[in-house]
C-alpha atoms as a PDB file:
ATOM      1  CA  UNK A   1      92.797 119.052 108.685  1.00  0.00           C
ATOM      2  CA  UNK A   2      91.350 117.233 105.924  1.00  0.00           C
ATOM      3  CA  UNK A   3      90.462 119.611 102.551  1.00  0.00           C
ATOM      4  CA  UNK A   4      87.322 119.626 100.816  1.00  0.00           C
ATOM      5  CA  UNK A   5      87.700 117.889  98.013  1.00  0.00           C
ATOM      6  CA  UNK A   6      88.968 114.469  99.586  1.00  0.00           C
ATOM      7  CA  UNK A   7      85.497 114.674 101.617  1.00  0.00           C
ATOM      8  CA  UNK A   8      83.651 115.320  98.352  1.00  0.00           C
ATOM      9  CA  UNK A   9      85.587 112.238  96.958  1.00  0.00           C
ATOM     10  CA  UNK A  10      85.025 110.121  99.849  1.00  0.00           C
ATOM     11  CA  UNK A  11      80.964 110.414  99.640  1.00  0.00           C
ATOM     12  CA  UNK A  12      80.880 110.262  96.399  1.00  0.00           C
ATOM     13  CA  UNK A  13      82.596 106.987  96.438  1.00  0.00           C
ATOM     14  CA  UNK A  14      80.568 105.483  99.751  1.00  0.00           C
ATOM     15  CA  UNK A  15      77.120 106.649  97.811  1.00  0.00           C
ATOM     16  CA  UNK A  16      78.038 104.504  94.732  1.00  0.00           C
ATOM     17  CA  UNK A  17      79.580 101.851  97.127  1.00  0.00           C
ATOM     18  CA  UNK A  18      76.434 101.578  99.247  1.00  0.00           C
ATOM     19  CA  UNK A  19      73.909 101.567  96.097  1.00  0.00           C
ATOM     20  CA  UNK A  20      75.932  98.617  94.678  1.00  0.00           C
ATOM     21  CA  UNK A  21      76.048  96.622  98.049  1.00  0.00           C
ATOM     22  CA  UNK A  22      72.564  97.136  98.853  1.00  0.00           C
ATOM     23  CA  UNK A  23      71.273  95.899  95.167  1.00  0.00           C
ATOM     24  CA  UNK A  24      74.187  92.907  94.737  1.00  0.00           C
ATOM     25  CA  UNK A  25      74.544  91.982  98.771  1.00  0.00           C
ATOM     26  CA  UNK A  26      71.709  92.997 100.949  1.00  0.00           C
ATOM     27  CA  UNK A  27      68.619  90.164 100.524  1.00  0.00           C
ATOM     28  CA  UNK A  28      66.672  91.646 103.448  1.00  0.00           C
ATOM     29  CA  UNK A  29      62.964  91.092 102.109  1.00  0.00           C
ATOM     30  CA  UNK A  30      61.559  94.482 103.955  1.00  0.00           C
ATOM     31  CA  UNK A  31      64.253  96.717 101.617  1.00  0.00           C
ATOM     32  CA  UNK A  32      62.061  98.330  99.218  1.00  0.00           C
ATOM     33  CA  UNK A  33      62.774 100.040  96.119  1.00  0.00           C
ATOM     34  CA  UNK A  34      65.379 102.040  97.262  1.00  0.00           C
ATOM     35  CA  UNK A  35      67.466 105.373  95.702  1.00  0.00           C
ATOM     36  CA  UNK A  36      70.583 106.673  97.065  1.00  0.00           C
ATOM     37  CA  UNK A  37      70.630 110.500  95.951  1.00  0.00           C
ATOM     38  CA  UNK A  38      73.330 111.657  98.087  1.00  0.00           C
ATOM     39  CA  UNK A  39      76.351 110.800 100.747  1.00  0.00           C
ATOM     40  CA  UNK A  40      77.894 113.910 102.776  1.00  0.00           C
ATOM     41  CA  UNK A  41      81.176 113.150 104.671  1.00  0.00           C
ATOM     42  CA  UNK A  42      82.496 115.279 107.907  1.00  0.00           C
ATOM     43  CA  UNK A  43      85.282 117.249 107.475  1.00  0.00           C
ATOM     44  CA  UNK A  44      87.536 114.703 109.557  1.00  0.00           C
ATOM     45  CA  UNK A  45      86.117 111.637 107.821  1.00  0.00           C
ATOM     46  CA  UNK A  46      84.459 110.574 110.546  1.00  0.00           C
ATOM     47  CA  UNK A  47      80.509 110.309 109.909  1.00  0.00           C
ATOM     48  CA  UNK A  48      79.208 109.841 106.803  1.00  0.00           C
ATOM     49  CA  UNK A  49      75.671 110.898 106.095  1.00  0.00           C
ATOM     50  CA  UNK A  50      73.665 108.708 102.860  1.00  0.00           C
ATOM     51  CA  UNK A  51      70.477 109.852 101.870  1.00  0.00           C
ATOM     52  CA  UNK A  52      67.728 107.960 100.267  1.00  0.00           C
ATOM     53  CA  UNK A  53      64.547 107.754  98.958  1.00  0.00           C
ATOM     54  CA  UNK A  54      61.954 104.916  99.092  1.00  0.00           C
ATOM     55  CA  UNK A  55      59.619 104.452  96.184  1.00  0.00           C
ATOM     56  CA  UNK A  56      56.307 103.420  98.065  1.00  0.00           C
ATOM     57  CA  UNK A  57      53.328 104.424 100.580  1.00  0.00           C
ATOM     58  CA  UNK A  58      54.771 105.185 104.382  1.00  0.00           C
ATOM     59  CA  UNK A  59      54.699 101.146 105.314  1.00  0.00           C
ATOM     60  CA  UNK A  60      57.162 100.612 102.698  1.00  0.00           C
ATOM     61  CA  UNK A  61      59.332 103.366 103.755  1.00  0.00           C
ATOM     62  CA  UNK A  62      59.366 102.614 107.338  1.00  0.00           C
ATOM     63  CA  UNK A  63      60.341  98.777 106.795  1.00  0.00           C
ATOM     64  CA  UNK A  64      62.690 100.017 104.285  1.00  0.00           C
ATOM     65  CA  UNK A  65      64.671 102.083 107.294  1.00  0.00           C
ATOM     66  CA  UNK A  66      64.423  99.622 109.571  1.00  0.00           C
ATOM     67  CA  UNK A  67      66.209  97.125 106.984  1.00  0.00           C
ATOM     68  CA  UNK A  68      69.042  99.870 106.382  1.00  0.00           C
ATOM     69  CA  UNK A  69      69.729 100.380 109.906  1.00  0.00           C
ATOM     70  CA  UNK A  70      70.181  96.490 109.925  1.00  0.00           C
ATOM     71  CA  UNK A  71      72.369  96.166 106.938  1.00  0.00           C
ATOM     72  CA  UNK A  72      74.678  99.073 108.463  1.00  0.00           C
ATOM     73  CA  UNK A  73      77.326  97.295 109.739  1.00  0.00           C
ATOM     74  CA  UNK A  74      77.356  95.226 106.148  1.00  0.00           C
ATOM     75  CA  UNK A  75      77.642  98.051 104.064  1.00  0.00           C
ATOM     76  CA  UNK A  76      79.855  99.706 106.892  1.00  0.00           C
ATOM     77  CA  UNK A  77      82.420  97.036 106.781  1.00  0.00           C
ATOM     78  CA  UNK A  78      82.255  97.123 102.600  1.00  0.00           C
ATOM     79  CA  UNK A  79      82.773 100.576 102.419  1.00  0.00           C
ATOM     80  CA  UNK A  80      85.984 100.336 104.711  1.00  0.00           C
ATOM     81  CA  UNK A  81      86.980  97.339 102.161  1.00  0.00           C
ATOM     82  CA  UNK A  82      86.365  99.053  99.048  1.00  0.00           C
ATOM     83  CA  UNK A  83      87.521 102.989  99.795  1.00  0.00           C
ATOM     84  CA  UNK A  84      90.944 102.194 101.551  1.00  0.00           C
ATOM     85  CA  UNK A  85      90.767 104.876 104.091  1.00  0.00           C
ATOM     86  CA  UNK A  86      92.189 104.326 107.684  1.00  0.00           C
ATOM     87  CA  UNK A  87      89.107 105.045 109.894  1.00  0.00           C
ATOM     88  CA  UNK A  88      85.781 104.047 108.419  1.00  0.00           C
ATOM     89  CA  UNK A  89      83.119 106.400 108.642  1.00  0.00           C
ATOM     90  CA  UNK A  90      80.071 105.544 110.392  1.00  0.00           C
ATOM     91  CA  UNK A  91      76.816 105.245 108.182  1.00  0.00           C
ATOM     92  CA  UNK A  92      74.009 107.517 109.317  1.00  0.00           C
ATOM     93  CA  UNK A  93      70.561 106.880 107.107  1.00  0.00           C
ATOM     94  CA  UNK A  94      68.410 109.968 106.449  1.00  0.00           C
ATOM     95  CA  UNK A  95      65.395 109.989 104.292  1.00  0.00           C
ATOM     96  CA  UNK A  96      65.972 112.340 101.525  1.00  0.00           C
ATOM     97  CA  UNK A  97      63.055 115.042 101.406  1.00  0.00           C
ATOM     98  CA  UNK A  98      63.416 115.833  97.679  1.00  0.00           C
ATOM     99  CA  UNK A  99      60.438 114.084  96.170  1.00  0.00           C
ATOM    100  CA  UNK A 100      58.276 115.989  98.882  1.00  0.00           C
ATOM    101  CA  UNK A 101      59.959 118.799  97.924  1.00  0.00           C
ATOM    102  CA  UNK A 102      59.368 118.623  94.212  1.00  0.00           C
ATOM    103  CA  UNK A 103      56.056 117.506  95.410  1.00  0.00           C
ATOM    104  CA  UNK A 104      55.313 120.633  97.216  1.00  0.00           C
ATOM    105  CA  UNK A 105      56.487 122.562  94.048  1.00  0.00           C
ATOM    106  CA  UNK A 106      54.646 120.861  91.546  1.00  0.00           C
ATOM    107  CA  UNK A 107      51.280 121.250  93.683  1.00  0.00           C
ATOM    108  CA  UNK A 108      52.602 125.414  93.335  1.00  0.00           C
ATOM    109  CA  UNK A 109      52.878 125.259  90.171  1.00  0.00           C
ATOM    110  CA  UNK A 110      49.213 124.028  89.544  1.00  0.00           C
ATOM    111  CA  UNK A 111      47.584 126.807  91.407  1.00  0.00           C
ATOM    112  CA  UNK A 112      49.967 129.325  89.571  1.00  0.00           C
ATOM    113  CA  UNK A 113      48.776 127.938  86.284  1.00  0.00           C
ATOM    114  CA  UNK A 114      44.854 127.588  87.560  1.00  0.00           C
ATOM    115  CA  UNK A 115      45.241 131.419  88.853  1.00  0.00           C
ATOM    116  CA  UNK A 116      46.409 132.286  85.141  1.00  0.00           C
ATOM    117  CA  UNK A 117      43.396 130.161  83.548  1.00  0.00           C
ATOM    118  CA  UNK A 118      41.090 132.501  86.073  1.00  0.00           C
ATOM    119  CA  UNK A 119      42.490 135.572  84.852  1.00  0.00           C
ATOM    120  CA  UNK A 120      43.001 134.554  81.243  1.00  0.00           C
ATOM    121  CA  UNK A 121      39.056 133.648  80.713  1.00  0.00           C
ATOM    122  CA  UNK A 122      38.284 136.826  82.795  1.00  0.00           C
ATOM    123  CA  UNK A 123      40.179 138.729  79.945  1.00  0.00           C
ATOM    124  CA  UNK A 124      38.582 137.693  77.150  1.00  0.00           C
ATOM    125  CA  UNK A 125      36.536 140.325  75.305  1.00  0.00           C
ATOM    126  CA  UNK A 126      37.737 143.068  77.505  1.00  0.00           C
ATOM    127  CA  UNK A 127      39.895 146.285  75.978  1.00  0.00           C
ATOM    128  CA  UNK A 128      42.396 147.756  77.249  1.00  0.00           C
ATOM    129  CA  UNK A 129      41.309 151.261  79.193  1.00  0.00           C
ATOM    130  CA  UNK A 130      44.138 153.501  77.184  1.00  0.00           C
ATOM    131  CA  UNK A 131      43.430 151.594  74.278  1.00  0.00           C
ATOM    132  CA  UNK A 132      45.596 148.701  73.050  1.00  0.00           C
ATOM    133  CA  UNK A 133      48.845 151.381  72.416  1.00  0.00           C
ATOM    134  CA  UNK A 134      48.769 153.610  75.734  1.00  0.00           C
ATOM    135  CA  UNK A 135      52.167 155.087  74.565  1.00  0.00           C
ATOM    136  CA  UNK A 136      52.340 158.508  72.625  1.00  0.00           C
ATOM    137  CA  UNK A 137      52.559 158.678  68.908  1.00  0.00           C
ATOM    138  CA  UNK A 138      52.619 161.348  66.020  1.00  0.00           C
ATOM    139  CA  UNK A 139      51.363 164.204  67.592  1.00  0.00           C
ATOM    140  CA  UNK A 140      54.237 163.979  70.387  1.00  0.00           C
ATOM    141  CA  UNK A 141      56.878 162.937  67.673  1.00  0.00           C
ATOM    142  CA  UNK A 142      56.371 165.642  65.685  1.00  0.00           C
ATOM    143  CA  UNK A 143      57.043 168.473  68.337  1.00  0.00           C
ATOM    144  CA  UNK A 144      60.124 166.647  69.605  1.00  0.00           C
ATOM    145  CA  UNK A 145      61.179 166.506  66.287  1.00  0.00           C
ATOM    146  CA  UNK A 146      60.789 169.987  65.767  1.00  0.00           C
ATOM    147  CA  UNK A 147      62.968 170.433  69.323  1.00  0.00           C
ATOM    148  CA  UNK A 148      65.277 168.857  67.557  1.00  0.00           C
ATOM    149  CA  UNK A 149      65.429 170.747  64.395  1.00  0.00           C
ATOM    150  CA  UNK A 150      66.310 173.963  66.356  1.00  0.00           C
ATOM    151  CA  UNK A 151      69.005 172.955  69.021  1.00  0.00           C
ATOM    152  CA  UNK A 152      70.008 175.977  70.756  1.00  0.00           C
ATOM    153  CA  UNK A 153      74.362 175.835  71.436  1.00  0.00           C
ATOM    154  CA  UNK A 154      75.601 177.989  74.143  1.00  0.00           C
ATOM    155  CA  UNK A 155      79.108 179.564  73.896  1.00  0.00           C
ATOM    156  CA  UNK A 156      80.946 179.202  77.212  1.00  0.00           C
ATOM    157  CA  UNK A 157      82.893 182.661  76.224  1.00  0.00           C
ATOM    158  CA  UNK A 158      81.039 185.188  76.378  1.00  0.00           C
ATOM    159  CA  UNK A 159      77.208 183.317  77.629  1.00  0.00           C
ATOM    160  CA  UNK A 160      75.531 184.111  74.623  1.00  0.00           C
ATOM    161  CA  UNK A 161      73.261 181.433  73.022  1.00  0.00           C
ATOM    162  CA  UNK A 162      73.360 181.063  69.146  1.00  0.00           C
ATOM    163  CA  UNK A 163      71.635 179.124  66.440  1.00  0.00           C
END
């Protein structure tokens, strides 16, 4: 049983080995401009999982996979050489969905903001219905002060209230 934190070490080490490769090693003309963001190792060190991302239009990033799944056994074969371990994991290539992610988010983010423009210039000019202070004032703070002028103490002996 292999912990945690050797699998964490392990993909952190075959993400930075597999950047370096592909930008000092791999010539293949269809690899784009490509990111590794993250590696994930199995518990047993088995499979290792890199994803990327592909700056580009959707030809780009398809050519770009193909050219990965090429270069596997390449960067395979220098990530056994460089990490020392006994079994090499195998490479598995998975487009990274962040930047449609952030896309999504950012595209959320404009509505939100367009929604507050709407309401904003729909505001303008307009009062508040209770006035701009809805919350009670002198008239109430003066009769709680009074309250409080008079407290009224019970004795627990004999039930009687005094002043």
């Amino acid at each position: 049983m292999t912990d945690n934190a050797r699998a964490r070490k392990l993909a952190d080490r075959i993400q930075v080995v597999v950047a370096e490769t592909l930008d000092r090693r791999i010539k293949d003309p269809r690899l784009g401009f490509v990111t590794i963001t993250d590696a994930r190792v199995t518990g047993d060190l088995r499979e290792a999982t890199v994803f990327y991302t592909v700056y580009g239009d959707d030809e780009e990033r398809a050519a770009s996979a193909a050219a990965l799944e090429s270069a596997k056994g390449v960067l395979r074969s220098e990530v056994g050489r460089q990490t020392g371990v006994r079994f090499t994991p195998t490479l598995a290539f998975v487009p990274d969905a962040l930047p449609d992610n952030a896309r999504t988010i950012e595209d959320l983010l404009d509505q939100a903001r367009a929604k507050d423009a709407q309401v904003r210039q729909a505001s303008t000019g307009k009062t508040y219905a209770a006035g701009a202070d809805p919350y009670r004032k002198d008239a109430d703070d003066a009769s709680d002060a009074s309250d409080d002028e008079n407290p009224t103490r019970h004795d627990d002996t004999d039930g009687t209230a005094s002043a």
